[in-house]
Protein backbone atom coordinates (compact mmCIF):
# COMPACT_ATOMS: atom_id res chain seq x y z
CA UNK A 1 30.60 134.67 34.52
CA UNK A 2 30.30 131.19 34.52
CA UNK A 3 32.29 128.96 32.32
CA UNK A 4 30.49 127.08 29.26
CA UNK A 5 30.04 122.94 29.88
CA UNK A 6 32.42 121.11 27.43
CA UNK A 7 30.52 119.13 24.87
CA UNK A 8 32.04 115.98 23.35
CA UNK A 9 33.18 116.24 19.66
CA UNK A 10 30.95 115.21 16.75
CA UNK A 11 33.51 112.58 15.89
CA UNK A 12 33.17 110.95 19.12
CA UNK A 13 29.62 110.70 18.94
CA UNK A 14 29.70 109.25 15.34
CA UNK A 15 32.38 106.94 16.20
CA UNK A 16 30.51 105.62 19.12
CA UNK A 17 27.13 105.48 16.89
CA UNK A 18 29.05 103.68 14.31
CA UNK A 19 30.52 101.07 17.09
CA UNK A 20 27.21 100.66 18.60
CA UNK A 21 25.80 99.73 14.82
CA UNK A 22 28.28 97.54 13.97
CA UNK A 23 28.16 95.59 17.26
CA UNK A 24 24.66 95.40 16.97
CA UNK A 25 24.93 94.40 13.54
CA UNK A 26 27.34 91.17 14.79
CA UNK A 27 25.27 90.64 17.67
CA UNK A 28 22.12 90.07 14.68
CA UNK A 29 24.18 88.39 12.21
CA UNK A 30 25.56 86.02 15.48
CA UNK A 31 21.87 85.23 16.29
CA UNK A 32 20.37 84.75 12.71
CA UNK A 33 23.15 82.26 12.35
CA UNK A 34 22.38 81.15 15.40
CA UNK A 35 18.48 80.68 14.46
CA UNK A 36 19.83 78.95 11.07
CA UNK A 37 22.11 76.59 12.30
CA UNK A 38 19.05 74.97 14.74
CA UNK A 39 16.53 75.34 11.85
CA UNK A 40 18.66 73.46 9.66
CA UNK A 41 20.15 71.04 12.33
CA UNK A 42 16.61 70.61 13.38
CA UNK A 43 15.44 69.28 9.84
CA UNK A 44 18.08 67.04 9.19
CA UNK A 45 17.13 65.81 12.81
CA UNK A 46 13.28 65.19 11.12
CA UNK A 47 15.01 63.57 8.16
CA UNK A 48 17.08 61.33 9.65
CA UNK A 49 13.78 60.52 11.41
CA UNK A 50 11.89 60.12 8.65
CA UNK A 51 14.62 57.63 7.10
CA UNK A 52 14.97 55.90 10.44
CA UNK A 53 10.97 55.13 10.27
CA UNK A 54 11.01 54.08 6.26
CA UNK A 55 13.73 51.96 7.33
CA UNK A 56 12.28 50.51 10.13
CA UNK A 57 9.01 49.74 7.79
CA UNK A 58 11.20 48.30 5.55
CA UNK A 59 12.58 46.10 7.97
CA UNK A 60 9.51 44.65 9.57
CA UNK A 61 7.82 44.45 5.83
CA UNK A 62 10.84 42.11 4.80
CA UNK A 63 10.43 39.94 7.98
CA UNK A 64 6.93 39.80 7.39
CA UNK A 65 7.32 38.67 3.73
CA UNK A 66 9.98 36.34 5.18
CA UNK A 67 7.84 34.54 8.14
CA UNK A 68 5.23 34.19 5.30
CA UNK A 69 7.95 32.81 2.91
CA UNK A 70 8.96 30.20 5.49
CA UNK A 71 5.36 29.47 6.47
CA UNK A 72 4.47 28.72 3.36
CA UNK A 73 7.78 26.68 3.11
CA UNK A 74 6.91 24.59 6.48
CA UNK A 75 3.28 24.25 5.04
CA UNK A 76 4.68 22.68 1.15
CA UNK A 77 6.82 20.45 3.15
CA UNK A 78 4.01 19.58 5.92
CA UNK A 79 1.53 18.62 2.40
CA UNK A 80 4.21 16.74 0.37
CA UNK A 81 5.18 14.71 4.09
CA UNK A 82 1.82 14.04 3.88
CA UNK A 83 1.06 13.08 0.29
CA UNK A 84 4.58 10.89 0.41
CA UNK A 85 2.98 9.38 3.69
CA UNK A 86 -0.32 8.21 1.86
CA UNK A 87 1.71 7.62 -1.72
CA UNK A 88 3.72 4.72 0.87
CA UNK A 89 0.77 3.78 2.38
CA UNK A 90 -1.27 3.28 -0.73
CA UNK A 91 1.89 1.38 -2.25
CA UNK A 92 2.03 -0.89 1.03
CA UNK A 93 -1.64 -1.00 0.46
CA UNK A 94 -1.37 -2.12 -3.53
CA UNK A 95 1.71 -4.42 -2.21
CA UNK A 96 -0.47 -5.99 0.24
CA UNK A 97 -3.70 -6.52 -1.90
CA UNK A 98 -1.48 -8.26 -4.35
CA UNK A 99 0.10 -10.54 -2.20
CA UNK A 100 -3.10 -11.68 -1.10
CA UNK A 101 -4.35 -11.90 -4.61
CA UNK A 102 -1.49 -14.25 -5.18
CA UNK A 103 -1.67 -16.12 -1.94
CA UNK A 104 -2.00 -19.74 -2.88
CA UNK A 105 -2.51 -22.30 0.26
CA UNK A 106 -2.29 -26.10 -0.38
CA UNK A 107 -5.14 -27.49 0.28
CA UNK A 108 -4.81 -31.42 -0.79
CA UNK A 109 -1.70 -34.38 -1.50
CA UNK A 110 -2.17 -36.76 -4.12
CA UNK A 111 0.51 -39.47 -4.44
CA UNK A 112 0.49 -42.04 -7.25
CA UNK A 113 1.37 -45.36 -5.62
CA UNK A 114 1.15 -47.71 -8.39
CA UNK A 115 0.28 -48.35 -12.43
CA UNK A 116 -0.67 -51.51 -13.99
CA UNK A 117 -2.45 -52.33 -16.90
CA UNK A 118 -6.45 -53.55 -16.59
CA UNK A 119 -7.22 -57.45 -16.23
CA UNK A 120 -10.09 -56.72 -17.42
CA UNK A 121 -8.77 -54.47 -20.08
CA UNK A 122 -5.51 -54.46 -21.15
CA UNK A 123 -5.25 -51.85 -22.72
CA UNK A 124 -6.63 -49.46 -19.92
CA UNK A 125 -4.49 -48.44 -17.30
CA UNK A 126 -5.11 -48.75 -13.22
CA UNK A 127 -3.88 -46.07 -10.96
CA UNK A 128 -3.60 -46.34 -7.13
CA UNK A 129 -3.78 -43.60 -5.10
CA UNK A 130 -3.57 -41.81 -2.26
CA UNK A 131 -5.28 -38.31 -1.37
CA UNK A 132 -4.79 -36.39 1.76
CA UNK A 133 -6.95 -33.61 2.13
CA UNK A 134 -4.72 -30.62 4.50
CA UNK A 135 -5.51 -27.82 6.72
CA UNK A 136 -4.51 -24.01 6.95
CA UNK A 137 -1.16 -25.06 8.29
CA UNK A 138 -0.67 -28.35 6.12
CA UNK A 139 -1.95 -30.43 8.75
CA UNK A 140 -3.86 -34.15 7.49
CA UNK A 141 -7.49 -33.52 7.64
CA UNK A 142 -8.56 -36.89 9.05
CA UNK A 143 -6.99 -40.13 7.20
CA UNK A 144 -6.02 -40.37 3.47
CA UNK A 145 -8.44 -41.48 0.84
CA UNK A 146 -6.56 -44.99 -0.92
CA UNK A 147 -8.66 -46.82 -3.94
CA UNK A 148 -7.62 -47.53 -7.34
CA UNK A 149 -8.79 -45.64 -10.58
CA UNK A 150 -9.33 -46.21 -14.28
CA UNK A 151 -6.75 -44.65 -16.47
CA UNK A 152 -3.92 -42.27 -16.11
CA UNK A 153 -6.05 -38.70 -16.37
CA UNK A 154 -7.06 -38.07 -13.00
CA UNK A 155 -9.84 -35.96 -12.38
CA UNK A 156 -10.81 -34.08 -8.88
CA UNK A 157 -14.27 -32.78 -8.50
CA UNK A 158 -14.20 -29.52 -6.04
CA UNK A 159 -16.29 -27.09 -6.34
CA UNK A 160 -15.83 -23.93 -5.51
CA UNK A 161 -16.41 -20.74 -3.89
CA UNK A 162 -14.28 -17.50 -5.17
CA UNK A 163 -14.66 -14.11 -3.01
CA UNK A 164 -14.87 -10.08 -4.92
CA UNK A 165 -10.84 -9.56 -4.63
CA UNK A 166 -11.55 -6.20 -2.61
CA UNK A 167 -12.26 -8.71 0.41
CA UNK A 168 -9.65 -10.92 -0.72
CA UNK A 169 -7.06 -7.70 -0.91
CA UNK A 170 -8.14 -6.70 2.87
CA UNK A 171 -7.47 -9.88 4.24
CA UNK A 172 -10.91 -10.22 5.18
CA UNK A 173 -11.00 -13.11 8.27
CA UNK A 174 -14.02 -14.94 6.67
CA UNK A 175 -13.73 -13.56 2.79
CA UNK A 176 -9.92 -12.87 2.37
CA UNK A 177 -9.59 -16.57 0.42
CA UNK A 178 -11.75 -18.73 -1.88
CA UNK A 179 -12.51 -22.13 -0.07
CA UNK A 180 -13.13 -25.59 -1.77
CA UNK A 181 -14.16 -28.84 -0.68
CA UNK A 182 -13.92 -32.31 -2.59
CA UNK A 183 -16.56 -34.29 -3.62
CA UNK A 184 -14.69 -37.23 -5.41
CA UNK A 185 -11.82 -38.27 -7.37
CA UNK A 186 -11.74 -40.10 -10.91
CA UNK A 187 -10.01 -41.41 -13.68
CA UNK A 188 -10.64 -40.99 -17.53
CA UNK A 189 -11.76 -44.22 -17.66
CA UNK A 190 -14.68 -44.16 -16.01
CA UNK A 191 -18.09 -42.19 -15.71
CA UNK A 192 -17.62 -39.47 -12.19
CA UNK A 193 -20.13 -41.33 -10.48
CA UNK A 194 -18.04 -44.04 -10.91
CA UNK A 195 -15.06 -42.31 -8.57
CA UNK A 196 -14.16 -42.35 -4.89
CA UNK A 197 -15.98 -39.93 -3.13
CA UNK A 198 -13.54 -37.62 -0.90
CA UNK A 199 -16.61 -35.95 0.83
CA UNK A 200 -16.67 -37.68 4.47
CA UNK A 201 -17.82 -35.35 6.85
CA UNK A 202 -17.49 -33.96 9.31
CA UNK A 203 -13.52 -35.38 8.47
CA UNK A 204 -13.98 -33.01 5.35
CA UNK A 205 -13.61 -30.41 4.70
CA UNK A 206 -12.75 -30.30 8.69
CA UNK A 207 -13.56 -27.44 10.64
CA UNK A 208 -16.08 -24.60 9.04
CA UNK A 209 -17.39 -21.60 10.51
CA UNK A 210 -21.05 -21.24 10.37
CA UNK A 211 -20.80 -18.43 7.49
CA UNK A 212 -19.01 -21.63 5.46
CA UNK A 213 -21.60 -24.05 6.09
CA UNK A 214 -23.94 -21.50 5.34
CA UNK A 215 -22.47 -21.17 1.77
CA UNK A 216 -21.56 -24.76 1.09
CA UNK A 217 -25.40 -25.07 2.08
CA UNK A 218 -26.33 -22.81 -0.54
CA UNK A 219 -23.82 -23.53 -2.88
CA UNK A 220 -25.71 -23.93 -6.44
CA UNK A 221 -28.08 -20.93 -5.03
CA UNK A 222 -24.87 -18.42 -5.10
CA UNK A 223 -23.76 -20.18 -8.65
CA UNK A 224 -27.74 -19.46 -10.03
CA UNK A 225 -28.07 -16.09 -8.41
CA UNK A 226 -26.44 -13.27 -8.55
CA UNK A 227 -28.08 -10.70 -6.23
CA UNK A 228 -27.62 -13.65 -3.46
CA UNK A 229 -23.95 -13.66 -4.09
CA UNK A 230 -24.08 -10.36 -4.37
CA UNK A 231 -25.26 -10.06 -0.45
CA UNK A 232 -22.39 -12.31 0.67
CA UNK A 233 -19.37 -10.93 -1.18
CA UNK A 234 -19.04 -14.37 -3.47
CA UNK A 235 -17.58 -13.73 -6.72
CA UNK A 236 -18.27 -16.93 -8.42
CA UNK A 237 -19.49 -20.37 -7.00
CA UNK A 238 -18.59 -22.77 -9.46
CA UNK A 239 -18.30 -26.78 -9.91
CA UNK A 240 -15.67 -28.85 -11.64
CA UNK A 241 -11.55 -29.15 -10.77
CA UNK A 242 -8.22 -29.46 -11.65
CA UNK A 243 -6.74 -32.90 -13.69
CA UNK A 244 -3.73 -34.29 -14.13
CA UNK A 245 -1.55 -37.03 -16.23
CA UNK A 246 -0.71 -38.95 -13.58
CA UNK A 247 3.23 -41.09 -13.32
CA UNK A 248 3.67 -43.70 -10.89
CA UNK A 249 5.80 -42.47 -7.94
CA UNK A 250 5.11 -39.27 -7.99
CA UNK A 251 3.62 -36.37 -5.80
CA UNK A 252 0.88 -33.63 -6.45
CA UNK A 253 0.43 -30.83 -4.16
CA UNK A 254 -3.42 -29.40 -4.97
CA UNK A 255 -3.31 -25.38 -4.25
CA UNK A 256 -5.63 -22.53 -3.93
CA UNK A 257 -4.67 -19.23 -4.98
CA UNK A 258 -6.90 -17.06 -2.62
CA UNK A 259 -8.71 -14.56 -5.74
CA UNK A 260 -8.49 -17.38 -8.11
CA UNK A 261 -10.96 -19.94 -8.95
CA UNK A 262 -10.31 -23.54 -9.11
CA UNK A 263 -7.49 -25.56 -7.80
CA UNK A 264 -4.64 -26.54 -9.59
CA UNK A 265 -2.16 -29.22 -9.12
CA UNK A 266 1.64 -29.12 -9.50
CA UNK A 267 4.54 -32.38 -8.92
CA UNK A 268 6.71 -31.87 -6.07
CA UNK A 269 8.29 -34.70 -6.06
CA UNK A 270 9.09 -38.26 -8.39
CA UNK A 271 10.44 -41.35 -6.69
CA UNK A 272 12.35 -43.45 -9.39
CA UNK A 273 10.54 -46.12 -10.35
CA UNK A 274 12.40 -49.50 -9.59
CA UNK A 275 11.27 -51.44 -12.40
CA UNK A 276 11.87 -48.67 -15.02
CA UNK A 277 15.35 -48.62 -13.62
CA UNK A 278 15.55 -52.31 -13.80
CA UNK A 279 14.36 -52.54 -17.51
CA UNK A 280 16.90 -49.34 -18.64
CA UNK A 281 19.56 -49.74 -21.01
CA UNK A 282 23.28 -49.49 -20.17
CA UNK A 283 24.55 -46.17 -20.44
CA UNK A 284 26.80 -46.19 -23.92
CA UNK A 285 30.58 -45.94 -22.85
């Protein structure tokens, strides 16, 4: 009779079900940690993503904002260069006008040379003169004008012509001053047609551009009519002249101002008159 095949205890058997469970169990718990650990290291991977991008948008928004900041900056300081450029040049502008507003030019000498009473009337004075009519650069305009007048108040006819200041204030070549010529010289003792005349030309006024003889040609036209004056930029064209008290030895200079209308005359210089000098008292010791 055959011998019955040994079968292993129930222990063993439970023992090795309960090993295989609890390995297994590991082996699950070891891969659901696994699992886990990547799911979670796998968000904060998409998070730090995420900040990385908001970051980066951050970043090129503030140099954005930045570049328009220093646009803006360059463009402010590109408009107030320019407004300081045309502030100076309307100052050098306003500068410029004014000087030539105030421009006077001397356009005439007049030198007593001598005072003595009238033979023919004591009591009215004679006064001998000389007048030198001058150019642009002071130059003698032909030879001087010498006669005597009657009394000491001596009167210069010279009419004339005064340009609108905004050609005067742009220098304009044949408006940019007034011009004058002289017509005769008097004293206050005597009628003006009684004078010297001064008007020789073509000795004076000297030389004239064709737009001056033009206007000297229609001289009491531009004083009697404004829309012709008008046309030619002529403020006023006006008769009449500057007088003065004259004293023996002494020197006028007749100037222009180039917006201004007739001449004036101011001394420049007084030579001491010998006789007065002669006739003076002793200075008291």
């Amino acid at each position: 009779m055959a011998e019955p095949i040994p079968r292993p205890s129930i222990v063993r058997e439970t023992n090795f079900f309960l090993r295989t469970v609890v390995y297994g169990g590991i082996v699950g718990l070891l891969g659901l940690g696994t699992w886990e650990a990547r799911d979670f290291l796998h968000k904060g991977d998409e998070a730090l993503q995420e900040k990385t991008r908001e970051l980066a948008e951050l970043k090129d928004t503030h140099t954005k904002a930045l570049a328009a900041k220093e646009a803006e900056a360059a463009e402010l300081k590109k408009l107030h260069a320019e407004e300081k450029k045309k502030l100076e040049q309307e100052v050098a502008r306003i500068n410029t006008a004014l000087r030539f507003l105030k421009l006077e030019h001397r356009v005439a000498r007049l030198e007593i040379l001598e005072q003595s009473p009238d033979p023919d009337k004591p009591t009215q004075m004679l006064t001998k003169i000389r007048f030198t009519e001058l150019g642009p650069k002071g130059e003698e305009i032909g030879s001087p004008t010498i006669g005597t007048l009657k009394g000491t108040e001596i009167y210069i006819d010279a009419p004339t012509i005064r340009f609108k200041d905004d050609f005067v204030e742009q220098g304009d070549l044949l408006r940019g001053r007034s011009i004058c010529r002289f017509r005769r010289i008097y004293g206050d003792g005597q009628a003006p047609t009684e004078g010297i005349s001064l008007d020789r030309p073509p000795e004076s006024p000297g030389d004239m551009t064709e737009f001056e003889k033009n206007l000297w040609n229609k001289f009491w036209d531009l004083a009697n009519s404004p829309e012709h004056a008008e046309q030619l930029g002529v403020q006023s064209a006006q008769g009449g002249g500057p007088a003065v008290y004259a004293k023996k030895g002494t020197t006028y200079h007749v100037e222009l101002r180039a917006s201004g209308g007739l001449p004036n005359v101011k001394a420049v210089e007084q030579r001491p008159d010998p006789a007065a000098t002669e006739k003076a008292p002793p200075p008291t010791k």
